[in-house]
C-alpha atoms as a PDB file:
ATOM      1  CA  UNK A   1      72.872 126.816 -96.494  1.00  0.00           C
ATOM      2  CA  UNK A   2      70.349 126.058 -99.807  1.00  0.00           C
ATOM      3  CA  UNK A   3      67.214 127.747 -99.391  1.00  0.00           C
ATOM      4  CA  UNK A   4      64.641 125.385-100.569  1.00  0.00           C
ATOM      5  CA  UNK A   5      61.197 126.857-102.036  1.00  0.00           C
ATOM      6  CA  UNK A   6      58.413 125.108-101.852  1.00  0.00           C
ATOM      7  CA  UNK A   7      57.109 123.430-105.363  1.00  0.00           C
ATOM      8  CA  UNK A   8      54.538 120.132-106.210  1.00  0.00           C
ATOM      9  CA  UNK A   9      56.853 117.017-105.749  1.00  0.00           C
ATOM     10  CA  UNK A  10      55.280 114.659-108.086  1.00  0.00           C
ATOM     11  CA  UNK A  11      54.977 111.058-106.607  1.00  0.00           C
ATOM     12  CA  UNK A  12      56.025 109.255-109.602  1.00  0.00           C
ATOM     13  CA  UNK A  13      58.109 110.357-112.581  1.00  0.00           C
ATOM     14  CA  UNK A  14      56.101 110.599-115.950  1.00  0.00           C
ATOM     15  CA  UNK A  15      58.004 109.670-118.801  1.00  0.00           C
ATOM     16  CA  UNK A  16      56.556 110.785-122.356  1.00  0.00           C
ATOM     17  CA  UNK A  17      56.219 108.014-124.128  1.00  0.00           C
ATOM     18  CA  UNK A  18      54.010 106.292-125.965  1.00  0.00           C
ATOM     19  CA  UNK A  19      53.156 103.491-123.471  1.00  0.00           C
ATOM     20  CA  UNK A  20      52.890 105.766-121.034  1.00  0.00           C
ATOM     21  CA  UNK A  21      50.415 107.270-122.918  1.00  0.00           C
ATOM     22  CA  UNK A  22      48.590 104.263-123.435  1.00  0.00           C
ATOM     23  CA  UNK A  23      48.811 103.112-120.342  1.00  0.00           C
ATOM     24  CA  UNK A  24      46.958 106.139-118.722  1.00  0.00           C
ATOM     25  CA  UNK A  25      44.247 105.328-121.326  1.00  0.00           C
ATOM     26  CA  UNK A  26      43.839 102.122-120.208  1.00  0.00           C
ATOM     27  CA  UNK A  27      43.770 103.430-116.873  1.00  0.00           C
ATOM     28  CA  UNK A  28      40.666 105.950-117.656  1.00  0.00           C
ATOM     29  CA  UNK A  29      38.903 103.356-119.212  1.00  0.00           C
ATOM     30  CA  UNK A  30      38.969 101.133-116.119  1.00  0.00           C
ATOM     31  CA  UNK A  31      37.566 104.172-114.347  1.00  0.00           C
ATOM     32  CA  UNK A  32      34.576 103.992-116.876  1.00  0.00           C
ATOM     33  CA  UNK A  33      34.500 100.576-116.309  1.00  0.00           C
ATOM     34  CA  UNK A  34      34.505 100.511-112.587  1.00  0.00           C
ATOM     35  CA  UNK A  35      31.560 103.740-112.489  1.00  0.00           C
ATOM     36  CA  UNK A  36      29.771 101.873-115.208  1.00  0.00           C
ATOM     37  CA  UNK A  37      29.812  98.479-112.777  1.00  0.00           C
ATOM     38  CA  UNK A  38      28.437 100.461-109.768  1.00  0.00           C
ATOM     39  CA  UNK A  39      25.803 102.420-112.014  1.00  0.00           C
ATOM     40  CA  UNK A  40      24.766  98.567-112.670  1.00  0.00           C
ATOM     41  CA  UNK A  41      24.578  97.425-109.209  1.00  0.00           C
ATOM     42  CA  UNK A  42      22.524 100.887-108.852  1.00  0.00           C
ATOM     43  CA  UNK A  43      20.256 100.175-111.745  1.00  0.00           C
ATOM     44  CA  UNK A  44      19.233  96.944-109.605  1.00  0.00           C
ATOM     45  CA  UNK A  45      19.227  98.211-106.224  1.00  0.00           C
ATOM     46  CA  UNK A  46      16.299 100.697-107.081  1.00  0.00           C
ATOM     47  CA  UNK A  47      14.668  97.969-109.860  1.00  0.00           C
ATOM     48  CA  UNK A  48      14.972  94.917-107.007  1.00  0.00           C
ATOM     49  CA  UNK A  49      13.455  97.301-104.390  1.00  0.00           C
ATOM     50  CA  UNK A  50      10.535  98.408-106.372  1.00  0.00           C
ATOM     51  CA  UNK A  51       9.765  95.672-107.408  1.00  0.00           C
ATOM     52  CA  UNK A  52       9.505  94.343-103.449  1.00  0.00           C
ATOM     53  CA  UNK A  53       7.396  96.887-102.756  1.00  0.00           C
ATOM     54  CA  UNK A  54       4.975  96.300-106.316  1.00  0.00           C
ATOM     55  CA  UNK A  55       4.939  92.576-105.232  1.00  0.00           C
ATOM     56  CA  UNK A  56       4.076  92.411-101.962  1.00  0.00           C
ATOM     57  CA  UNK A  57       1.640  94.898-102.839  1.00  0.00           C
ATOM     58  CA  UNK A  58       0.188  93.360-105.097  1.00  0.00           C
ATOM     59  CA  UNK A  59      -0.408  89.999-103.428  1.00  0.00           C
ATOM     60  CA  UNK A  60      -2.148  91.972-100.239  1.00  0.00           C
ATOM     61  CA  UNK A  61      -5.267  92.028-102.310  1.00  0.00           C
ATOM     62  CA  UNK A  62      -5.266  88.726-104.217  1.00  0.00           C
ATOM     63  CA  UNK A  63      -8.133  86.338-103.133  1.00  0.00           C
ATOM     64  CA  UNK A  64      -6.971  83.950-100.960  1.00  0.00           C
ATOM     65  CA  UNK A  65      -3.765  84.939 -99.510  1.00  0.00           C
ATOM     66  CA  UNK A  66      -3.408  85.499 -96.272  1.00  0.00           C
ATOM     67  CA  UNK A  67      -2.804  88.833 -94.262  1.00  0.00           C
ATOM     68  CA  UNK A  68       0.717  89.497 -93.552  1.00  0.00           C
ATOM     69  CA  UNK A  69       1.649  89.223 -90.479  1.00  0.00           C
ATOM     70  CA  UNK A  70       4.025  92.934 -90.520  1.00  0.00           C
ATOM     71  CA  UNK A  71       2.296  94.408 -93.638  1.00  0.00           C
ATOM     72  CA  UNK A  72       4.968  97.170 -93.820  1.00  0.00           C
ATOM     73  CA  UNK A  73       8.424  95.006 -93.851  1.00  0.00           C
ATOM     74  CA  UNK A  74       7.999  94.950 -97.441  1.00  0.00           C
ATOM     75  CA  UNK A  75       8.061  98.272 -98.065  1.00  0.00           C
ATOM     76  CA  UNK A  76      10.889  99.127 -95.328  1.00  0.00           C
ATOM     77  CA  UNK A  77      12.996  96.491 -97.379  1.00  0.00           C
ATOM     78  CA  UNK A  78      12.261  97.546-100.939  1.00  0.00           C
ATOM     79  CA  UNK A  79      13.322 101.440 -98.944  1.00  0.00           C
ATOM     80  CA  UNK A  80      16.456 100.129 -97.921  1.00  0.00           C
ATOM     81  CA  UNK A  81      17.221  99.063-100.950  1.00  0.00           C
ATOM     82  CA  UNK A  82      16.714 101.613-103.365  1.00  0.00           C
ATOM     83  CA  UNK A  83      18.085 103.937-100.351  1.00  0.00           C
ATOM     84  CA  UNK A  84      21.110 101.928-101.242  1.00  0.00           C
ATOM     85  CA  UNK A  85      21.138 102.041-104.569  1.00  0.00           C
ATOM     86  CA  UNK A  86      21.089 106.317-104.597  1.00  0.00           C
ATOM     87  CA  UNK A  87      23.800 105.982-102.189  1.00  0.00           C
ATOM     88  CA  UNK A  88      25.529 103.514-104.642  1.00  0.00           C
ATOM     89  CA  UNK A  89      25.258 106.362-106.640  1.00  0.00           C
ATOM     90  CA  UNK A  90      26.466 109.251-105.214  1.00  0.00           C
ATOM     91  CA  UNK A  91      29.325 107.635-104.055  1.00  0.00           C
ATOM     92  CA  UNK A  92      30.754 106.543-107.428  1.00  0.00           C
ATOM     93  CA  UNK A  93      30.022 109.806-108.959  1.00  0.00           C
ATOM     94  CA  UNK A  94      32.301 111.114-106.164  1.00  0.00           C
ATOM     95  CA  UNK A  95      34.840 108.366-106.918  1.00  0.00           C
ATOM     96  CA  UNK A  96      34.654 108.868-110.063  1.00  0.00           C
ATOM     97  CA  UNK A  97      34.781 112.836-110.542  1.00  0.00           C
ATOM     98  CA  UNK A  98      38.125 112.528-107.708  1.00  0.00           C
ATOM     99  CA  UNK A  99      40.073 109.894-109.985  1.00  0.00           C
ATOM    100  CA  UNK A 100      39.208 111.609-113.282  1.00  0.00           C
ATOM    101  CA  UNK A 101      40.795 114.668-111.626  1.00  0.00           C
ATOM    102  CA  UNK A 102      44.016 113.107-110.530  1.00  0.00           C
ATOM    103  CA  UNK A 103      44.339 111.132-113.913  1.00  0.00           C
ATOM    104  CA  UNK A 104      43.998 114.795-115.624  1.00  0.00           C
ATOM    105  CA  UNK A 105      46.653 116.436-113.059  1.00  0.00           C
ATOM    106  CA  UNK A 106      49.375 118.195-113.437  1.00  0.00           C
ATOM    107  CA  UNK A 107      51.406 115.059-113.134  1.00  0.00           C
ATOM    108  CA  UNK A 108      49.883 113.463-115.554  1.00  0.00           C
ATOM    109  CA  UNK A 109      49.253 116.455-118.425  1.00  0.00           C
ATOM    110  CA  UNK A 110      51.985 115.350-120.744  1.00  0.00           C
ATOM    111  CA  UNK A 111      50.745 112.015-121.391  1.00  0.00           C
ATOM    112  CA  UNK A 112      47.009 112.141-121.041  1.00  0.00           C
ATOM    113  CA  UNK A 113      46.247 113.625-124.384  1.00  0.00           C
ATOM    114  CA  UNK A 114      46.281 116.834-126.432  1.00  0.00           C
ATOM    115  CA  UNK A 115      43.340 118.434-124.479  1.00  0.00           C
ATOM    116  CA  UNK A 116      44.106 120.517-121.478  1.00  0.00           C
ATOM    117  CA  UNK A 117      41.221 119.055-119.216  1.00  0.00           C
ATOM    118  CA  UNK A 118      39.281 115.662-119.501  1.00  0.00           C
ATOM    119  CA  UNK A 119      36.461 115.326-122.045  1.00  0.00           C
ATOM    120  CA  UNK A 120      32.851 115.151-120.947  1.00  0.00           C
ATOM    121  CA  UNK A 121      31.439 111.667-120.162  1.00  0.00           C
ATOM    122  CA  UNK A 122      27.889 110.530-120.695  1.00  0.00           C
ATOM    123  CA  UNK A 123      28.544 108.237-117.783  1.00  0.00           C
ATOM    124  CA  UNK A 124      27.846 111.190-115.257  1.00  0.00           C
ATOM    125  CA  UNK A 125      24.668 112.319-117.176  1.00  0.00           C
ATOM    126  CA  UNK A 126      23.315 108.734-117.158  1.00  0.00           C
ATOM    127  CA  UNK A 127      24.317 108.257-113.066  1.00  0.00           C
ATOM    128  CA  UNK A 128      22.153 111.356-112.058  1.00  0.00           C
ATOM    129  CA  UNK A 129      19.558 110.735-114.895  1.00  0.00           C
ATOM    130  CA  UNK A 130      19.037 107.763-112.342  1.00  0.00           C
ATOM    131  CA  UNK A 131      19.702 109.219-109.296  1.00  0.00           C
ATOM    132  CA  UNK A 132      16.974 111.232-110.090  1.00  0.00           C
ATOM    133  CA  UNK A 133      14.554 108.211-110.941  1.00  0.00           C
ATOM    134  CA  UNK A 134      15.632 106.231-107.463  1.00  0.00           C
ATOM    135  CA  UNK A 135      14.458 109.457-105.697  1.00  0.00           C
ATOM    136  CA  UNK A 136      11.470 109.600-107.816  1.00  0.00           C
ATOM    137  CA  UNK A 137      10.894 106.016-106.366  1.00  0.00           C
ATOM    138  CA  UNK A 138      11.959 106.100-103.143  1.00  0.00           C
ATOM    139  CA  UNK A 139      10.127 109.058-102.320  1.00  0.00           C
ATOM    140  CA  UNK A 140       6.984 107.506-104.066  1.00  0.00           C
ATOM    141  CA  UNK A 141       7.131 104.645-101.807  1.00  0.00           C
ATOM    142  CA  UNK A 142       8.010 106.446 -98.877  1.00  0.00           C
ATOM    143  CA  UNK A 143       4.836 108.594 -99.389  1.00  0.00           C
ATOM    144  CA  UNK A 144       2.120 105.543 -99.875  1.00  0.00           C
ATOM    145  CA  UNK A 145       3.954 104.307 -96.687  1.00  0.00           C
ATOM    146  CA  UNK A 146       3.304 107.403 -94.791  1.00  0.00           C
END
């Protein structure tokens, strides 16, 4: 009878090579690639509902139009979608962080570079920078609609 001891049964075999190597750097930049796309989609979530909110405000009080008939949808959709946009957000910052820290595994050490944990990426920084401005705006509107 073998005892066996429990130990971390890596799901694929690394090999130390050079296109391994590059290969996991293509893979982290498609990461950056794929939180940079959502960041986008973000950016115009929160711009596109804003700038519902602006417009329809804006055309309330111009002569001759007349009054809308729910004078509030506007601002419930421009909500929605900046509410989507921060929740755009969080989510690939979550996606993002969890794949960063399986690409920088123990698996994958040998091959992903010299350091022993992942370098710092201005991609986070710039997703809560804006986080922070589709609060700012959400909350805005939310508060004139209150």
């Amino acid at each position: 009878m073998t005892e066996t001891t429990p130990h971390h049964d890596p799901r694929f075999t690394v090999k130390v090579a050079a296109e391994s190597h590059f290969a996991w750097v293509r893979t982290r930049l498609a990461v950056e690639r794929t939180v940079l796309a959502w960041v986008r989609t973000a950016v115009s979530l929160i711009a596109f509902g804003f700038t519902i909110v602006q417009f329809f405000e804006r055309m309330q009080v111009m002569p001759g139009s007349a009054p809308a008939m729910y004078p509030n949808a506007a601002n419930y959709l421009g909500l929605a979608l900046i509410f989507c946009g921060i929740v755009s957000l969080v989510i690939s910052m979550w996606e993002y962080r969890w794949t960063i820290n399986y690409l920088w595994s123990e698996d994958y050490q040998a091959i992903a570079g010299m350091k022993p944990q992942p370098g710092k990426s201005p991609v986070i920084l710039v997703a809560l920078v804006l986080l922070l401005v589709g609060l700012f705006a959400f909350f805005s509107v939310l508060l004139r609609l209150i």
